[in-house]
Protein backbone atom coordinates (compact mmCIF):
# COMPACT_ATOMS: atom_id res chain seq x y z
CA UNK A 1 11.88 20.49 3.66
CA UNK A 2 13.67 17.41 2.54
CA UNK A 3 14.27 15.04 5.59
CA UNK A 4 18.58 13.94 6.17
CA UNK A 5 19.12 10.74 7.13
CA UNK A 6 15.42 9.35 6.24
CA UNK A 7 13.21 9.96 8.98
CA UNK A 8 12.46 6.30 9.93
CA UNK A 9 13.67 4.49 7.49
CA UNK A 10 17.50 3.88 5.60
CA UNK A 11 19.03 6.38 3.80
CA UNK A 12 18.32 5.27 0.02
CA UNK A 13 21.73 6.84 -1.12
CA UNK A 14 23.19 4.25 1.12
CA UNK A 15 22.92 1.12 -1.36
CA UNK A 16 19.08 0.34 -0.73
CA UNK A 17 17.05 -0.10 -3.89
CA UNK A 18 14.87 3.06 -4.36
CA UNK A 19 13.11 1.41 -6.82
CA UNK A 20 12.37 -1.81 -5.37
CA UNK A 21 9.34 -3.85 -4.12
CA UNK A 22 8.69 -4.66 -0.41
CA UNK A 23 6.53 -3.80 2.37
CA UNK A 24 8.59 -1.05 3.75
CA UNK A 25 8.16 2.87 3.40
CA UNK A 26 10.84 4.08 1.62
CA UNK A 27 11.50 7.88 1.79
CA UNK A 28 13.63 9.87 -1.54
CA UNK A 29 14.08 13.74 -0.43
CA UNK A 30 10.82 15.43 0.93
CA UNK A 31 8.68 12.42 -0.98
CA UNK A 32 7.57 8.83 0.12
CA UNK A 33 6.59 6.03 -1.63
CA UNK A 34 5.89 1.92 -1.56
CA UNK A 35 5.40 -0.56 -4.08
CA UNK A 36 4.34 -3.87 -2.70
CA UNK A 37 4.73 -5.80 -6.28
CA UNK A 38 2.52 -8.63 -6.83
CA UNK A 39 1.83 -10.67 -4.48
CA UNK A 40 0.15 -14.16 -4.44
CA UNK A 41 -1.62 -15.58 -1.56
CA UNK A 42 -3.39 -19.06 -1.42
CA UNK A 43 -4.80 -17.81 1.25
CA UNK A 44 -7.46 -15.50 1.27
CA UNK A 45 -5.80 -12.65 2.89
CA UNK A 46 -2.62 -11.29 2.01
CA UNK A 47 -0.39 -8.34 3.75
CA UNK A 48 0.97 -6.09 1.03
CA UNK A 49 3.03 -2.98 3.18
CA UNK A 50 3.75 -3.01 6.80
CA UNK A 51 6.31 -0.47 8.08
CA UNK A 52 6.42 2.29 11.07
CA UNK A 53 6.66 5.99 10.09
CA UNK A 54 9.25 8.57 11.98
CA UNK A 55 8.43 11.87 13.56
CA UNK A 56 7.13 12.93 10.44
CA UNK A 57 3.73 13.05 8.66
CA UNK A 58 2.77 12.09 5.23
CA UNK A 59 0.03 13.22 2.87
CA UNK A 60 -0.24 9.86 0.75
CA UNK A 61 -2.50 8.42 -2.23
CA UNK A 62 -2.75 4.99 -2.45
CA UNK A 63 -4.46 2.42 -4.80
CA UNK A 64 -4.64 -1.00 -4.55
CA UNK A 65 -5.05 -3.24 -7.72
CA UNK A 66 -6.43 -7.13 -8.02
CA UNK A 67 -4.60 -8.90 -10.69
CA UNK A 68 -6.31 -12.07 -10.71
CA UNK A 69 -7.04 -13.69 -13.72
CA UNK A 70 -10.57 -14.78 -11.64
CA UNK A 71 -12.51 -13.02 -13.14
CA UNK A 72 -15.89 -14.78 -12.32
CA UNK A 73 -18.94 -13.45 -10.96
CA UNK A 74 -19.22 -13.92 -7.11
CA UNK A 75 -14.94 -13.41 -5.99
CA UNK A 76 -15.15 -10.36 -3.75
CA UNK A 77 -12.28 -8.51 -2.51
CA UNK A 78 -11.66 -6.64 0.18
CA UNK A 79 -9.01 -4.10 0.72
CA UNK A 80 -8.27 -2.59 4.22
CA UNK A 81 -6.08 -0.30 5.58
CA UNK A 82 -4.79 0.12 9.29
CA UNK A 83 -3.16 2.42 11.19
CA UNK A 84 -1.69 1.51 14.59
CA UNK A 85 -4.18 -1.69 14.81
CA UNK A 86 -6.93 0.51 13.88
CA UNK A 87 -9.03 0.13 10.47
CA UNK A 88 -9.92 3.77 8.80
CA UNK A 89 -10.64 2.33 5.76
CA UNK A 90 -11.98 -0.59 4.12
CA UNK A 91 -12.99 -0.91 -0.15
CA UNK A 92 -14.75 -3.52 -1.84
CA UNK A 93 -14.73 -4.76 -5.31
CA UNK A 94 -17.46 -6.99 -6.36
CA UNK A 95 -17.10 -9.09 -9.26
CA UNK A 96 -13.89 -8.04 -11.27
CA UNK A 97 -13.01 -8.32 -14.36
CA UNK A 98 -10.17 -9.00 -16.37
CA UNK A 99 -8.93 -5.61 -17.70
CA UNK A 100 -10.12 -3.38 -15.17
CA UNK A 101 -8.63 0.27 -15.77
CA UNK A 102 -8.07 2.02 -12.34
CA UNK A 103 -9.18 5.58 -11.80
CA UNK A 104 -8.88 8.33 -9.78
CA UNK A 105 -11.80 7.41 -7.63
CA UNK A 106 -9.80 4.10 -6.69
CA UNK A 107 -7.60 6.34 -5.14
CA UNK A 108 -7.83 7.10 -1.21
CA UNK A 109 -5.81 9.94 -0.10
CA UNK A 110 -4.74 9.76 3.66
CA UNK A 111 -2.56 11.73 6.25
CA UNK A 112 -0.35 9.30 8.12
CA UNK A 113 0.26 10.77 11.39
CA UNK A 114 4.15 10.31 13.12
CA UNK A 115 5.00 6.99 14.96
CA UNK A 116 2.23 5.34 13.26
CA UNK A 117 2.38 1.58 12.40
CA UNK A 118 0.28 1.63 8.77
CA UNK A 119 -1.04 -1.96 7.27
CA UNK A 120 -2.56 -2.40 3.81
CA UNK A 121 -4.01 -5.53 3.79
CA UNK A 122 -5.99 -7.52 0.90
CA UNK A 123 -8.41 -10.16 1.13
CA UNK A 124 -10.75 -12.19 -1.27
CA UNK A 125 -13.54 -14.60 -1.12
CA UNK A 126 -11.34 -16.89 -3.90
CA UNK A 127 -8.39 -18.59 -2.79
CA UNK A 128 -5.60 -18.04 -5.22
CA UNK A 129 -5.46 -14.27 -5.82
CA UNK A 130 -3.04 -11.53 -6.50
CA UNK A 131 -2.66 -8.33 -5.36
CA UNK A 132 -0.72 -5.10 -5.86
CA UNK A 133 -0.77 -1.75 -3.85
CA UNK A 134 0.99 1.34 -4.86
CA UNK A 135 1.35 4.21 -2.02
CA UNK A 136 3.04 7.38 -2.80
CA UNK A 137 3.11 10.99 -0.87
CA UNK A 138 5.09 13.78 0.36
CA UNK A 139 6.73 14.01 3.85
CA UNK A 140 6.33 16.85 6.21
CA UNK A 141 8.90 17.51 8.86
């Protein structure tokens, strides 16, 4: 069923950018989907999506994705994800290297329940990194 009026976040027929980068949720018929882009932190954590769902749930897949060009032995990175302060799951990568292919084992599939305040959050042992996490799903009403 295809949610009217998006379901917790703006209507992307309305002049938002459906194709954009951000840390929101953004919601296109009975699908859902966010793209953080690359982002940079000289720090060594970085928050890549923040947003709050609806009353709906969504079934998503997500992968996150270092694009560094460290690529020396010893930079670990951490990727966590939260829901509603909580964290249900936290990945490591150990030593990565330039070139890296993801797979389907990088992804993590996940139900996000309704009202739920979902953080994906990346963090590295270096202190110049970047850091990209794609999130996409379908929405149940």
């Amino acid at each position: 069923m295809a949610l009217i009026g998006g379901g917790g976040a703006g209507n992307v027929a309305g002049g938002a950018n459906p194709s954009g980068t951000g840390t929101s949720l953004n919601y296109l018929g009975n699908h859902a989907y966010a793209y953080s882009g690359i982002v940079t932190s000289s720090s060594s954590v970085a928050n890549l999506l923040q947003f709050t769902t609806g009353g709906e749930y969504i079934y998503v897949k997500t992968c996150f994705f270092s694009l560094s060009t460290i690529a020396t032995t010893g930079v670990n990175y951490t990727f966590e994800i939260k829901m509603n302060g909580e964290t249900i799951s936290k990945q490591f990568l150990v030593s990565p290297f330039e070139g890296r292919e993801p797979s389907d084992s990088d992804n993590l599939y996940l139900i996000i329940p309704p009202f739920t305040k979902f953080e994906a959050i990346a963090s590295s042992s270096a202190s110049d990194a970047d850091y990209t996490v794609t999130l996409v799903g379908r929405v149940y009403a």
